[in-house]
Protein backbone atom coordinates (compact mmCIF):
# COMPACT_ATOMS: atom_id res chain seq x y z
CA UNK A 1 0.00 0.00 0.00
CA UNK A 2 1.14 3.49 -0.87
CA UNK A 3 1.70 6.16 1.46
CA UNK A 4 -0.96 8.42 0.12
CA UNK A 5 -3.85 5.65 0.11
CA UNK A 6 -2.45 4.61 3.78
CA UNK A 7 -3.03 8.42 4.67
CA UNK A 8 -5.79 8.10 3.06
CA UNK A 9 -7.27 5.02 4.85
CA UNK A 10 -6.35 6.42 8.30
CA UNK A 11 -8.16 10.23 7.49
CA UNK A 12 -11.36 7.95 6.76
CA UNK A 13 -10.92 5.82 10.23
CA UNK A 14 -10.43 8.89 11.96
CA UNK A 15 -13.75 10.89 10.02
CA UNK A 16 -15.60 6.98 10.77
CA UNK A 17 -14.85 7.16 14.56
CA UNK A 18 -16.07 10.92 14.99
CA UNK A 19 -19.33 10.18 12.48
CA UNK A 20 -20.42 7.30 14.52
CA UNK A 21 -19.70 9.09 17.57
CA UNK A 22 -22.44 11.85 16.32
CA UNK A 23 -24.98 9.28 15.67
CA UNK A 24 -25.15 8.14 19.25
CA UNK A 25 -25.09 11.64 20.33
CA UNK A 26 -28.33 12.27 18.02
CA UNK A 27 -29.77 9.08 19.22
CA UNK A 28 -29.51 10.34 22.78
CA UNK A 29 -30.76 13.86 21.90
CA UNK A 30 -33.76 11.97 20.18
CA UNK A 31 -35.18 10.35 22.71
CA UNK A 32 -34.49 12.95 25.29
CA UNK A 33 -36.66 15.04 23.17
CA UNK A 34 -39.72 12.19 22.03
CA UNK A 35 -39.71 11.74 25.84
CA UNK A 36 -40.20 15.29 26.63
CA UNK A 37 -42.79 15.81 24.07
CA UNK A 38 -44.68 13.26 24.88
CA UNK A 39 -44.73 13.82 28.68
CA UNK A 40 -45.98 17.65 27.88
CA UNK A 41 -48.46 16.78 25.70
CA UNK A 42 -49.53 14.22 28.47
CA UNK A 43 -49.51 17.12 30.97
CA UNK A 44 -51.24 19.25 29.02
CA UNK A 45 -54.01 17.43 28.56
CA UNK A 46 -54.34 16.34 31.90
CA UNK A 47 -54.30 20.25 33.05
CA UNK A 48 -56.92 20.51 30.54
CA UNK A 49 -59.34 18.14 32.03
CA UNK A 50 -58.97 19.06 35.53
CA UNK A 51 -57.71 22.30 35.87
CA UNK A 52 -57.12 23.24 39.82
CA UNK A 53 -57.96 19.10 40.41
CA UNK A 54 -54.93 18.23 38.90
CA UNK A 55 -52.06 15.86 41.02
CA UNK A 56 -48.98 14.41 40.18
CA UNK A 57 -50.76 11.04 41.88
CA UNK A 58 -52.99 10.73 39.14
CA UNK A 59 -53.78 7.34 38.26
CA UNK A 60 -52.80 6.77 34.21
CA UNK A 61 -53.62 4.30 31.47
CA UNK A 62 -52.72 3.94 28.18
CA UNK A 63 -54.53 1.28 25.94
CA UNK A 64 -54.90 0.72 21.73
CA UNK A 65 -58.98 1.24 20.99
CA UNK A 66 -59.20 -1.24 17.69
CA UNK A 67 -55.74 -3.05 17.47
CA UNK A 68 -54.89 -3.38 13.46
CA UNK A 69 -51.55 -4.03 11.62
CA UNK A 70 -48.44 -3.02 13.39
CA UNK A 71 -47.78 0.45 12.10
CA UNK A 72 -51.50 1.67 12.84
CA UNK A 73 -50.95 1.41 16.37
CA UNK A 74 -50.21 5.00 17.40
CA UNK A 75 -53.46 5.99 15.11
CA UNK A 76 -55.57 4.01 18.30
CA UNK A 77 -53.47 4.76 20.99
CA UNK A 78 -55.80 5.99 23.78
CA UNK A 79 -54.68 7.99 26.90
CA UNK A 80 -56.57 8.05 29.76
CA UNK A 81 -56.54 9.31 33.63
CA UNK A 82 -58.60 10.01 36.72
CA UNK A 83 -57.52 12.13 39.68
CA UNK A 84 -58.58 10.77 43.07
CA UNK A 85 -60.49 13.18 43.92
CA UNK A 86 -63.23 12.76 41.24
CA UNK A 87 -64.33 9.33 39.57
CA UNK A 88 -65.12 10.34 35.68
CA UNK A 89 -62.46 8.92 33.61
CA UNK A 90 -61.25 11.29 31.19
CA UNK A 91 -59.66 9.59 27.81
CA UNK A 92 -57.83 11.28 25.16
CA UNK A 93 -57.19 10.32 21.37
CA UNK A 94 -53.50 9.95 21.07
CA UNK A 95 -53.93 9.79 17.59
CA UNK A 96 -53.64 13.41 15.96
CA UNK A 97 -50.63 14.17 18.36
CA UNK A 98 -48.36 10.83 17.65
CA UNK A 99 -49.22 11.51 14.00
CA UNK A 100 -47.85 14.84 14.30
CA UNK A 101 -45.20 13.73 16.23
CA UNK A 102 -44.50 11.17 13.18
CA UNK A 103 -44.54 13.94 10.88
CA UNK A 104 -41.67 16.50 13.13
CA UNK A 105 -39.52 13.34 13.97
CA UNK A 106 -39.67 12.57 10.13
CA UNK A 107 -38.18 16.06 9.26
CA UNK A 108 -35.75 15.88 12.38
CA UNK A 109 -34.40 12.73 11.16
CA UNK A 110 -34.13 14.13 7.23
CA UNK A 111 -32.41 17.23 8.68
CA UNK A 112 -29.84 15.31 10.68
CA UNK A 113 -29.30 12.98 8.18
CA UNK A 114 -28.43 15.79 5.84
CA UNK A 115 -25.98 16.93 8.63
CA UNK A 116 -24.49 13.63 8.85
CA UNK A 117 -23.59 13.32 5.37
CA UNK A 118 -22.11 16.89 5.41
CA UNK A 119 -20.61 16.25 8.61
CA UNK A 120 -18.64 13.02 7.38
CA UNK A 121 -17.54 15.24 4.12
CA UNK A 122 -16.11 17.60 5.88
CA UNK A 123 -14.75 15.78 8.24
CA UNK A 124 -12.55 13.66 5.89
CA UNK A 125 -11.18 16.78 4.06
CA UNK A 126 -9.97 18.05 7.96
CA UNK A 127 -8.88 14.83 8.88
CA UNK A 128 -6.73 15.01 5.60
CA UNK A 129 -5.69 17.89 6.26
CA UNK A 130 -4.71 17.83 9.70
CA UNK A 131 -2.89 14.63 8.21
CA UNK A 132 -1.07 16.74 5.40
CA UNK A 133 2.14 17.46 7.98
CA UNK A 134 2.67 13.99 8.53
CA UNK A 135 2.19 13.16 4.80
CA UNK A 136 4.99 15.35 3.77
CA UNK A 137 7.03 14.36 6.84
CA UNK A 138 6.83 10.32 5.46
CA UNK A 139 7.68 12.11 1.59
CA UNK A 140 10.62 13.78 3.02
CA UNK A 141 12.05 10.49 4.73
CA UNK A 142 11.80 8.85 1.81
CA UNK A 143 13.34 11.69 -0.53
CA UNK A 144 16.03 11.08 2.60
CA UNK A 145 16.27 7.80 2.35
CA UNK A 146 16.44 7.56 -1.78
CA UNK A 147 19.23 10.67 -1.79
CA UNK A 148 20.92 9.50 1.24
CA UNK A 149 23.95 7.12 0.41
CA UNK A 150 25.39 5.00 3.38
CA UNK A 151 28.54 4.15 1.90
CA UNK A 152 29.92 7.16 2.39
CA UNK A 153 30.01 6.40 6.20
CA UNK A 154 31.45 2.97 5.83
CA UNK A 155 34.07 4.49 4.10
CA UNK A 156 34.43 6.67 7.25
CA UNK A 157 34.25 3.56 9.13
CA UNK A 158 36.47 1.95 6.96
CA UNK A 159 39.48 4.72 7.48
CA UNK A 160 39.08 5.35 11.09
CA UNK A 161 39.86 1.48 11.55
CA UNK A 162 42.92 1.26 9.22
CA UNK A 163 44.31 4.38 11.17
CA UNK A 164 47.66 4.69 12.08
CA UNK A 165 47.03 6.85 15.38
CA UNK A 166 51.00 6.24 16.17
CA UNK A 167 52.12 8.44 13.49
CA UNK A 168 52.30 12.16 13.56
CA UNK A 169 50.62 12.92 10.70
CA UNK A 170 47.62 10.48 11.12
CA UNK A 171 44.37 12.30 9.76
CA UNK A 172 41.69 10.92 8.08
CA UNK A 173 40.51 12.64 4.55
CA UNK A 174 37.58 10.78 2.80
CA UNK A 175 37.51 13.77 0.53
CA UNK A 176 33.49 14.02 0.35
CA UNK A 177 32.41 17.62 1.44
CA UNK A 178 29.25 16.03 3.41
CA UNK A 179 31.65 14.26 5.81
CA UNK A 180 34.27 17.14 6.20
CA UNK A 181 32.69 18.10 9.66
CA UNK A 182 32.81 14.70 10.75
CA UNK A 183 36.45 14.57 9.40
CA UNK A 184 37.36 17.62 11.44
CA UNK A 185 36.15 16.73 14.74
CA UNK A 186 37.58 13.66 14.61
CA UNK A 187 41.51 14.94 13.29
CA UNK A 188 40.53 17.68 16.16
CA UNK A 189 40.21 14.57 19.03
CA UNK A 190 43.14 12.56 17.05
CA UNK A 191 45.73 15.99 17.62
CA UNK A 192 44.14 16.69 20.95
CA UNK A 193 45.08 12.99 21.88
CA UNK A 194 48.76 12.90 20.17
CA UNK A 195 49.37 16.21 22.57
CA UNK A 196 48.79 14.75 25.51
CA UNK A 197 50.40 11.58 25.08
CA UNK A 198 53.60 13.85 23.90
CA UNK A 199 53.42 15.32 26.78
CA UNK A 200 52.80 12.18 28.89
CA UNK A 201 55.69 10.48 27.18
CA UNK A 202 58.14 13.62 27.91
CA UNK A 203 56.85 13.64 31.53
CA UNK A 204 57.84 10.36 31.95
CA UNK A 205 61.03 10.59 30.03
CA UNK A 206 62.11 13.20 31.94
CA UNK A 207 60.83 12.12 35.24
CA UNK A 208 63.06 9.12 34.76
CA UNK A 209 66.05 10.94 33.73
CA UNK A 210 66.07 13.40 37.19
CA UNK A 211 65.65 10.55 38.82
CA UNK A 212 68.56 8.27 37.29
CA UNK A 213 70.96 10.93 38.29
CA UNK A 214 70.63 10.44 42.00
CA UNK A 215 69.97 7.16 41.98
CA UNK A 216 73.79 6.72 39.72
CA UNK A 217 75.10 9.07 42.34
CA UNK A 218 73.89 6.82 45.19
CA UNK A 219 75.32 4.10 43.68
CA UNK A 220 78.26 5.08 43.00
CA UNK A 221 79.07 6.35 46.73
CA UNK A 222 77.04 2.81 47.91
CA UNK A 223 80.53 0.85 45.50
CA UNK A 224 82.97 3.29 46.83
CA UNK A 225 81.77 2.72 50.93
CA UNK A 226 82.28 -0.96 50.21
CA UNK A 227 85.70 -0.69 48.36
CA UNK A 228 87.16 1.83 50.29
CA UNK A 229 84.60 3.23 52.57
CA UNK A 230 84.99 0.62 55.55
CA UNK A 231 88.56 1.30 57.00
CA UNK A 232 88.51 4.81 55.57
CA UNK A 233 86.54 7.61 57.78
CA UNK A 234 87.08 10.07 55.64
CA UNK A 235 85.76 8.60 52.28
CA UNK A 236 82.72 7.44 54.62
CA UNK A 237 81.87 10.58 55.72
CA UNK A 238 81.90 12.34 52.18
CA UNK A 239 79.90 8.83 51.03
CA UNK A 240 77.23 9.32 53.58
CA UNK A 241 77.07 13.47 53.06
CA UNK A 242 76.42 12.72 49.12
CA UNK A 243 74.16 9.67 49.51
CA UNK A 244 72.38 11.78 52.17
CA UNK A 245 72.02 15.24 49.78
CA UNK A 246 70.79 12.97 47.06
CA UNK A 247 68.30 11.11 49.10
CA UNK A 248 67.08 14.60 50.00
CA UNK A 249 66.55 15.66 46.17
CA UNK A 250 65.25 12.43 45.68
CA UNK A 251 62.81 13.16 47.87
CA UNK A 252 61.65 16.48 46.98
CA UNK A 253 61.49 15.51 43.46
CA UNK A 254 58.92 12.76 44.47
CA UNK A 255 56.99 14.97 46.50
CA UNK A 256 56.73 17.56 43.45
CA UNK A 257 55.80 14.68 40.94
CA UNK A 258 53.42 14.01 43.69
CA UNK A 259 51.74 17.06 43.77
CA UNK A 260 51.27 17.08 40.51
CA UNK A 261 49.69 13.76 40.02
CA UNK A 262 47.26 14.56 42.73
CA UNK A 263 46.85 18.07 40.95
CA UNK A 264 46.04 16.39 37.44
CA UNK A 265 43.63 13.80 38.81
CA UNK A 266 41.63 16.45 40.96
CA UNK A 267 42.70 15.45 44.15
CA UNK A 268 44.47 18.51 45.20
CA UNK A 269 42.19 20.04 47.13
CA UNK A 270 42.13 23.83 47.93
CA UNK A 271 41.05 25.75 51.04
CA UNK A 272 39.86 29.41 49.80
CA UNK A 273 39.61 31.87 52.41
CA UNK A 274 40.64 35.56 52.69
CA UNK A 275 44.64 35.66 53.01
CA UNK A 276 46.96 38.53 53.54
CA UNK A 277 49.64 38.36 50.78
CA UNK A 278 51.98 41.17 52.54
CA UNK A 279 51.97 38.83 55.80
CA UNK A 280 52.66 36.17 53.13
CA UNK A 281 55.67 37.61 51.86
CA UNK A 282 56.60 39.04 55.16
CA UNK A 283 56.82 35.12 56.61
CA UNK A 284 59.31 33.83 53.25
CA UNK A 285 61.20 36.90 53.40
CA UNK A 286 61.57 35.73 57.82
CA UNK A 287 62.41 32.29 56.72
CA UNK A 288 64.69 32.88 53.84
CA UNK A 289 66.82 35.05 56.02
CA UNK A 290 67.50 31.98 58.31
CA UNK A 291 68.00 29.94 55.12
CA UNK A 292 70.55 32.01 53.18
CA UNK A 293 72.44 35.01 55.61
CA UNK A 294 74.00 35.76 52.86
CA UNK A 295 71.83 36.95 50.37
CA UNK A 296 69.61 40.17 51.34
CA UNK A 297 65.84 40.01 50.95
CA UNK A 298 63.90 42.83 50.83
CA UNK A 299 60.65 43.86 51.70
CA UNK A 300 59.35 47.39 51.55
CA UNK A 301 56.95 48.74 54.27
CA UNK A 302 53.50 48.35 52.79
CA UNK A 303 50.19 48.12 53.96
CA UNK A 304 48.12 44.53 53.89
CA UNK A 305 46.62 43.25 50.45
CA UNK A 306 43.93 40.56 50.68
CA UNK A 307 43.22 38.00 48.06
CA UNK A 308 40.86 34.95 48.35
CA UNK A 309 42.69 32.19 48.11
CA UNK A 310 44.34 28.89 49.91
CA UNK A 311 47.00 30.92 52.20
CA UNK A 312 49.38 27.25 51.95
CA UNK A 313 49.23 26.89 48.79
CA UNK A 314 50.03 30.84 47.82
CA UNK A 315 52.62 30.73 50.34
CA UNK A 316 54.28 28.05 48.59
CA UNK A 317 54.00 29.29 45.25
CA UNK A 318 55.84 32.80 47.25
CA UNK A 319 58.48 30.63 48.35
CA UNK A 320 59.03 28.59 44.83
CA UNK A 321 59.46 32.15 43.10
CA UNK A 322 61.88 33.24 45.79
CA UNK A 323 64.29 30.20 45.57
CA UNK A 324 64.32 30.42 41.55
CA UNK A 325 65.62 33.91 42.43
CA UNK A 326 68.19 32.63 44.82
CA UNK A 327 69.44 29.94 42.33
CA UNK A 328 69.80 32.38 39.24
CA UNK A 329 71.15 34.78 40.92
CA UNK A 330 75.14 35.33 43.37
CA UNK A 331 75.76 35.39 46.58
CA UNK A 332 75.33 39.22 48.15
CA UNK A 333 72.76 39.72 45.81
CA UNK A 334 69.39 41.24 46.85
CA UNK A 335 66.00 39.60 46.45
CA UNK A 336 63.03 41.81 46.61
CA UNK A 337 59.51 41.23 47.84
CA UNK A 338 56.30 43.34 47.15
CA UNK A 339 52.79 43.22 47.17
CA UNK A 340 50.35 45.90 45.79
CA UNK A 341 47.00 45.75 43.62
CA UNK A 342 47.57 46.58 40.14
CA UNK A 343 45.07 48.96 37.62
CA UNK A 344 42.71 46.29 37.36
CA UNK A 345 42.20 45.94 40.87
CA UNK A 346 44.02 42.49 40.87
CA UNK A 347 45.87 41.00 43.91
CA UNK A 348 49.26 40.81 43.11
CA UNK A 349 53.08 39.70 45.20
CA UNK A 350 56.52 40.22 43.16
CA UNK A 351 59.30 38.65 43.59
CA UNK A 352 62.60 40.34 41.80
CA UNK A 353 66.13 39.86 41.66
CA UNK A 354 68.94 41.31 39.61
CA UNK A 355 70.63 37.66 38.39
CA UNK A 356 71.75 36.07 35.42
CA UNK A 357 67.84 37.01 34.06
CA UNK A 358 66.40 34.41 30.52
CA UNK A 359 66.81 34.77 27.13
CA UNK A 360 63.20 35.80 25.17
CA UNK A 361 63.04 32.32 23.83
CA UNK A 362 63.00 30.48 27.19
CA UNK A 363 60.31 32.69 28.47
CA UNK A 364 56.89 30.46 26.98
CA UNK A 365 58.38 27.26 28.46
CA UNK A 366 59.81 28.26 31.89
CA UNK A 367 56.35 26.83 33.33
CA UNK A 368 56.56 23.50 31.03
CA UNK A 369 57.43 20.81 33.69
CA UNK A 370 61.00 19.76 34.00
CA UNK A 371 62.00 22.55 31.62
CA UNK A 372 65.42 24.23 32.21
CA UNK A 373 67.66 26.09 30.00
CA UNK A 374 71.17 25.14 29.11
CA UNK A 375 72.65 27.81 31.16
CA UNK A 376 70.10 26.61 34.33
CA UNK A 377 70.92 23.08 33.49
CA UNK A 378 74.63 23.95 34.75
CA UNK A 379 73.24 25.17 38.12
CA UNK A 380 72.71 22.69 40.82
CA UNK A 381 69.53 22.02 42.96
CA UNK A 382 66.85 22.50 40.44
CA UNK A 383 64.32 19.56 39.34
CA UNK A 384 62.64 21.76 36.59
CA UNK A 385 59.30 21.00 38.65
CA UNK A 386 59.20 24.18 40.86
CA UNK A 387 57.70 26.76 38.58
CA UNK A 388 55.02 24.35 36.97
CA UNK A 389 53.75 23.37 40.40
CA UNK A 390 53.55 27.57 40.80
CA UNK A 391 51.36 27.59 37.29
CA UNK A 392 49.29 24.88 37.96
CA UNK A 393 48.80 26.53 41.79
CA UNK A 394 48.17 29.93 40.17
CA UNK A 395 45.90 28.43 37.33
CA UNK A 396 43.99 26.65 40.61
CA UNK A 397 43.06 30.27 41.59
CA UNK A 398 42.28 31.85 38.68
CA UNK A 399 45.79 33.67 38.56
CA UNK A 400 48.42 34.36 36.01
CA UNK A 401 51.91 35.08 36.14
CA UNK A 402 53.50 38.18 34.69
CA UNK A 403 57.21 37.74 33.63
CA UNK A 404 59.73 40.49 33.38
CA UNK A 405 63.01 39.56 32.06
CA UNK A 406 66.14 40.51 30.45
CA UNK A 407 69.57 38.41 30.44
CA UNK A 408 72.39 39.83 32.61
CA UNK A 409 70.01 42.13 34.39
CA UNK A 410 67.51 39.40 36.31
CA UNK A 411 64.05 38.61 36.43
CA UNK A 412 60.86 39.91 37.60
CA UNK A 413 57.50 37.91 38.35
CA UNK A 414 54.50 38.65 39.41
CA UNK A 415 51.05 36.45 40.15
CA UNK A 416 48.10 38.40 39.71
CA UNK A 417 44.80 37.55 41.81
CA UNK A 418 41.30 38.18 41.09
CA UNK A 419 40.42 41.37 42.72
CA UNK A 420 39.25 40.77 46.14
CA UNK A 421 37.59 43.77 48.58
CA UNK A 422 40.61 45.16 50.56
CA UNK A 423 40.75 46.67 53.93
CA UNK A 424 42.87 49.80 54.16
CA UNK A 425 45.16 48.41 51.06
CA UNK A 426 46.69 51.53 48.81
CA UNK A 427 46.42 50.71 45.55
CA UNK A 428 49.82 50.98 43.50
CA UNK A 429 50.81 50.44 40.56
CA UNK A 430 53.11 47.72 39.22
């Protein structure tokens, strides 16, 4: 069957269900009315016969005078009553009225009839109508389905699977324009995906290169304590000294690839509260003193600035910036601390020194984990982990970093905090 004759077929089930549901309202409406006729003419001529004497109570009869053939009957239908107050019997012809009656209910049923037959006309051509939508819906699938062409999409099937995601340069190009967006999105996910295992890969690379060094160190001080180390004190104190200072970078470098595994799976979890960066820097610049006599740290008098924030973690992004200083720059040199809000109201704590400073090109990576430049490389006590637990720290609070730099001259860097209300903070510029 065709779609239009199934359209077809359904219009004229629905028209068939709403026609036949107006018949038995007509039926209903028919008798409702023959009843009430017939009970008011009864009424009538009972109020007619006994005027004030009339009772609901009457007693009521009705009988056929000179029974005939079937369809005479209402011609000798006699209707009679007495009240109980009076004993004449007072009969009335039923005749006349029935054949009236025969006559109107004739007409009524012609007329609805007539409004039947219009009724079901018009009825199909709405129900066809209302139908029309979902006619052209089914004509548009099928255009769909004759213009549509699945073998396009095995062949997209068909190169995804013989993908060679190992290579650099995997993409997939079907070279039909209708599949191009598909095509995208999916080179998109494929580059997206070679990224990060790069960067996996490197991290691991170079995770297990910082951590061969000690371990070689270790080693070698572990052979020298047995060949020479046992009769020797002097060779077993410099052993245990070096075994003991690599054990101890060791050890911080696990605790930094620590942090950042935790960081990276979301399990680094922050405390945000209102924090007082001055009192922040005023606590590393204390401690740093202790650390390194030698080196002068300055921190200019300045009133408190607040920042929201997890006062650990900012603290120990303060004290990451401050040993980079140290390490790039001599001994006697001066470190400087400050803390101001900037022109767009932003939270921010510098840390400056006047060391050996970066070239321009090491600037975008200095936050790329394990990252050092050949010149840093030659410095000692550096993992290349510091400054990307800082970013990822500073990215945790919606910060950034602001780097000043220039070789032979040193380095300047700021983090910048959302604006936070201050109490009795100046605002300066950087």
């Amino acid at each position: 069957m065709s779609e239009t004759r199934r359209m077809t077929s359904t219009a004229a089930r629905i028209n068939r269900s709403f026609t036949l549901r107006l018949v038995g309202v007509l039926f209903w409406v028919n008798i409702f009315v023959l009843t009430l006729t017939v009970v008011s003419w009864c009424y009538t001529q009972e109020k007619a016969a006994l005027a004030e004497y009339w009772q609901p109570n009457l007693s009521r009869r009705v009988a056929v005078s000179s029974p005939g053939r079937w369809y005479d009957w209402p011609e000798s239908l006699v209707y009679s009553f007495k009240s109980p107050l009076q004993e004449d019997v007072h009969s009335v012809q039923g005749g006349p009225f029935f054949r009236q009656v025969a006559h109107l209910l004739a007409v009524l049923l012609c007329a609805e009839a007539l409004l039947i037959l219009s009724d079901y006309g018009a009825g199909r051509r709405k129900a066809e109508r209302l139908l029309t939508p979902l006619r052209q819906m089914a004509e548009t699938a099928r255009t769909l389905d004759r213009t549509f062409d699945t073998r396009k999409y095995h062949d997209l099937e068909e190169a995804i699977s013989n993908l060679e995601v190992s290579t650099e340069d995997a993409r997939i190009e079907t070279g039909d324009r209708d599949l191009k967006g598909m095509e995208d999105a999916i080179n998109g996910l494929l580059r997206r995906t070679q990224d990060a295992y790069r960067t996996q890969t490197r991290f691991v690379s170079d995770a297990s290169h910082e951590l061969r060094t000690p371990i070689s160190v270790i080693r070698g001080y572990a052979d020298m304590l047995d060949r020479w180390g046992k009769n020797d004190e002097k060779v077993r104190d410099e052993a245990i000294a070096a075994i003991r200072k690599e054990a101890d970078s060791m050890q911080r470098l696990v605790e930094q690839l620590l942090f950042l595994a935790r960081g990276d799976s979301g399990r680094q979890s922050l405390e945000i509260r209102r924090v007082d960066l001055t009192g922040i820097a005023r606590e590393i610049c204390e401690e740093m003193r202790l650390v390194d006599p030698q080196r002068e740290f300055l921190l200019p008098e300045q009133q408190p600035v607040y920042a929201q924030g997890d006062a650990g973690m900012l603290k120990q992004t303060a004290r990451i910036l401050v040993e980079n200083a140290m390490r790039y720059s001599a001994e006697g040199d001066h470190i400087t601390l400050r803390t101001f809000l900037n022109e767009k109201g932003e939270s921010c704590l510098c840390v400056q020194d006047n060391g050996i400073g970066m070239r321009a090109e090491d600037v975008p990576h200095i936050f790329e984990r394990f990252y050092r430049s050949d010149r840093a490389r030659k410095r000692e006590g550096g993992t290349g982990l510091g400054l990307s637990i800082a970013k990822w720290i500073a990215d945790a609070h919606n910060a950034y970093f602001d780097v000043i730099t220039r070789e032979g001259v040193g380095t300047r860097i700021t983090l910048c905090l959302p604006p936070c209300p201050q109490e009795e903070a100046i605002r300066e510029h950087a």
